[in-house]
Protein backbone atom coordinates (compact mmCIF):
# COMPACT_ATOMS: atom_id res chain seq x y z
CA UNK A 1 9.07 36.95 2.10
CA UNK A 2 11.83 35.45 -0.36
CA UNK A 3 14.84 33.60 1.64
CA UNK A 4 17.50 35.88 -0.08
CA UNK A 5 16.27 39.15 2.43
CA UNK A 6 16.81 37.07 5.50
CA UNK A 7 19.75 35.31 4.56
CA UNK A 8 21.36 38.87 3.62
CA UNK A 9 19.67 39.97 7.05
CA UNK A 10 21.64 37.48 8.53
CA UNK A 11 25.56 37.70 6.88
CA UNK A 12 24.81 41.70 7.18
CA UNK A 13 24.31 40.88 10.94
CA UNK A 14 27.17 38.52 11.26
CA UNK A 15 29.54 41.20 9.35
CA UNK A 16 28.14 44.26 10.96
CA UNK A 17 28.34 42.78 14.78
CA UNK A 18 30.84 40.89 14.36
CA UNK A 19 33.10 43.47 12.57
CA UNK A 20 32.56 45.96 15.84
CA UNK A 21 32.99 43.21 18.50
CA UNK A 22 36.30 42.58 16.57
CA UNK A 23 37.46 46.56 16.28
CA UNK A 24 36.22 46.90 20.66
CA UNK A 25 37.77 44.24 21.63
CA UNK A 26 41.11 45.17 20.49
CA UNK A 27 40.55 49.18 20.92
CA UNK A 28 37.54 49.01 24.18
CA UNK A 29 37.76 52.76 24.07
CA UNK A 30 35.83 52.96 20.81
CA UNK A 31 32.99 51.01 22.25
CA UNK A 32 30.10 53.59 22.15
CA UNK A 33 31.35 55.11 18.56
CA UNK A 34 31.96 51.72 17.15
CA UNK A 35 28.76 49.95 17.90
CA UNK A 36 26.70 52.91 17.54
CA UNK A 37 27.60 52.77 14.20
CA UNK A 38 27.18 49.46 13.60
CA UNK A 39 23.68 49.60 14.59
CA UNK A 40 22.95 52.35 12.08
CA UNK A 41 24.91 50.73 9.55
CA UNK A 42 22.46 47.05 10.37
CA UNK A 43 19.16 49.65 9.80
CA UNK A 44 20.61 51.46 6.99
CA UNK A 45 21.27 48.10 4.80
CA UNK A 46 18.35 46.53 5.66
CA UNK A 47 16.52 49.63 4.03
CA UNK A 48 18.95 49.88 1.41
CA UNK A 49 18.08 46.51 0.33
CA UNK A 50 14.24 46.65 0.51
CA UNK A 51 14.87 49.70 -1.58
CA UNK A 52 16.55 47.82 -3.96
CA UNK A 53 14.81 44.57 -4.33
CA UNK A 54 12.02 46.22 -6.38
CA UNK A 55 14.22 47.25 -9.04
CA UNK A 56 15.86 43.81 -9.89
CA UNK A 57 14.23 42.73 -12.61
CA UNK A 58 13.21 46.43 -14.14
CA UNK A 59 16.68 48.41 -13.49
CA UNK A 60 19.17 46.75 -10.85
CA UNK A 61 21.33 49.20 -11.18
CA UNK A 62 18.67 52.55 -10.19
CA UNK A 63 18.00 50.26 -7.18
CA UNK A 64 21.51 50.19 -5.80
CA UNK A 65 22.03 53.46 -6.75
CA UNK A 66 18.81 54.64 -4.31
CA UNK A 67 20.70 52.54 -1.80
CA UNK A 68 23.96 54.12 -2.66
CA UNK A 69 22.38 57.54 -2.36
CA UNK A 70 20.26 56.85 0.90
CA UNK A 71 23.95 54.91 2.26
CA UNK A 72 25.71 58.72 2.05
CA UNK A 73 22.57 60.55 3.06
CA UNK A 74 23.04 58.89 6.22
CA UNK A 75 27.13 58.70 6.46
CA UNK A 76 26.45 62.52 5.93
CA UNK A 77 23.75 62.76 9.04
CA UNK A 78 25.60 61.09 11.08
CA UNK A 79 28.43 63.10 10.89
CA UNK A 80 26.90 66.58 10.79
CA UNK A 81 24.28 65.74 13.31
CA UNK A 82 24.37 62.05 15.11
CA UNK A 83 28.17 62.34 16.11
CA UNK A 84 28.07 65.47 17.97
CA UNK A 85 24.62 64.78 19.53
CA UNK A 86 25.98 61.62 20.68
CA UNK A 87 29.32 63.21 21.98
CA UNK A 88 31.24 60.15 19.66
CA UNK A 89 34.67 60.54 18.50
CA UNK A 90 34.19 61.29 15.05
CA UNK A 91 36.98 59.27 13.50
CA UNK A 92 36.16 55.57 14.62
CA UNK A 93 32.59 56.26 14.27
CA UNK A 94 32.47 57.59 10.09
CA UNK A 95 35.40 55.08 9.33
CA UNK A 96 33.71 52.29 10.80
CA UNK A 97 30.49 53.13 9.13
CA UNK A 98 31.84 53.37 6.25
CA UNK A 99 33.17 50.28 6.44
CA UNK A 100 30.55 48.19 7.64
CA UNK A 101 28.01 50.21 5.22
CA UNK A 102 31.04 49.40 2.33
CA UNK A 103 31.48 45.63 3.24
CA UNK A 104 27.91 44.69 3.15
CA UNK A 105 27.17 46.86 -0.01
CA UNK A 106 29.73 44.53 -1.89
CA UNK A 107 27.72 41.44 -0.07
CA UNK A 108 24.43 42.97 -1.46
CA UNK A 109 24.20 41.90 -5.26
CA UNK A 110 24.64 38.00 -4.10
CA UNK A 111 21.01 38.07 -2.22
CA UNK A 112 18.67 40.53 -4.52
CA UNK A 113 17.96 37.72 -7.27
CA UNK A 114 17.13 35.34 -5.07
């Protein structure tokens, strides 16, 4: 295993868990849709990057874009079928999966070459 998938492991973590400890500790009453989401978020990039790595060197671009695709496949899922199955308010938990999913997206490109 290459040291760029578990450094991006790691800042993903960092951002992810740190971004929802942040949002509950000023709004506590977004806990469970907040960290929920964070937790998918975590999976979902860790995926989106092994789905990516592959395609560095051949086509960078088709591998973020599986990523992309498998990001809104799940932003999608989770609000059609995960939010109300969870009873989550449905606000706090797309917008901050969204954000966490957007935020380490952008961090992404730094760790696939290496």
């Amino acid at each position: 295993m290459k040291l760029g998938w578990l450094w991006f492991a790691l800042l993903a973590a960092v951002v992810i868990f740190g971004g929802a400890w942040g949002i509950t500790t000023l709004k506590p009453g977004l806990a469970p849709s907040v960290w929920s989401s964070a937790v998918i978020a975590f999976g979902v990039q860790l995926l989106a990057f092994a789905i990516a790595r592959p395609f560095v060197k051949s086509n960078p671009i088709a591998g973020w874009g599986l990523g992309s695709l498998l990001r809104f496949a799940v932003v999608v899922l989770h609000a059609l079928v995960g939010i109300p199955a969870l009873g989550l308010e449905s606000g706090p938990a797309l917008m901050s999966l969204v954000a966490f999913l957007f935020v380490t997206m952008m961090l992404e490109p730094l760790f696939l070459r290496s």
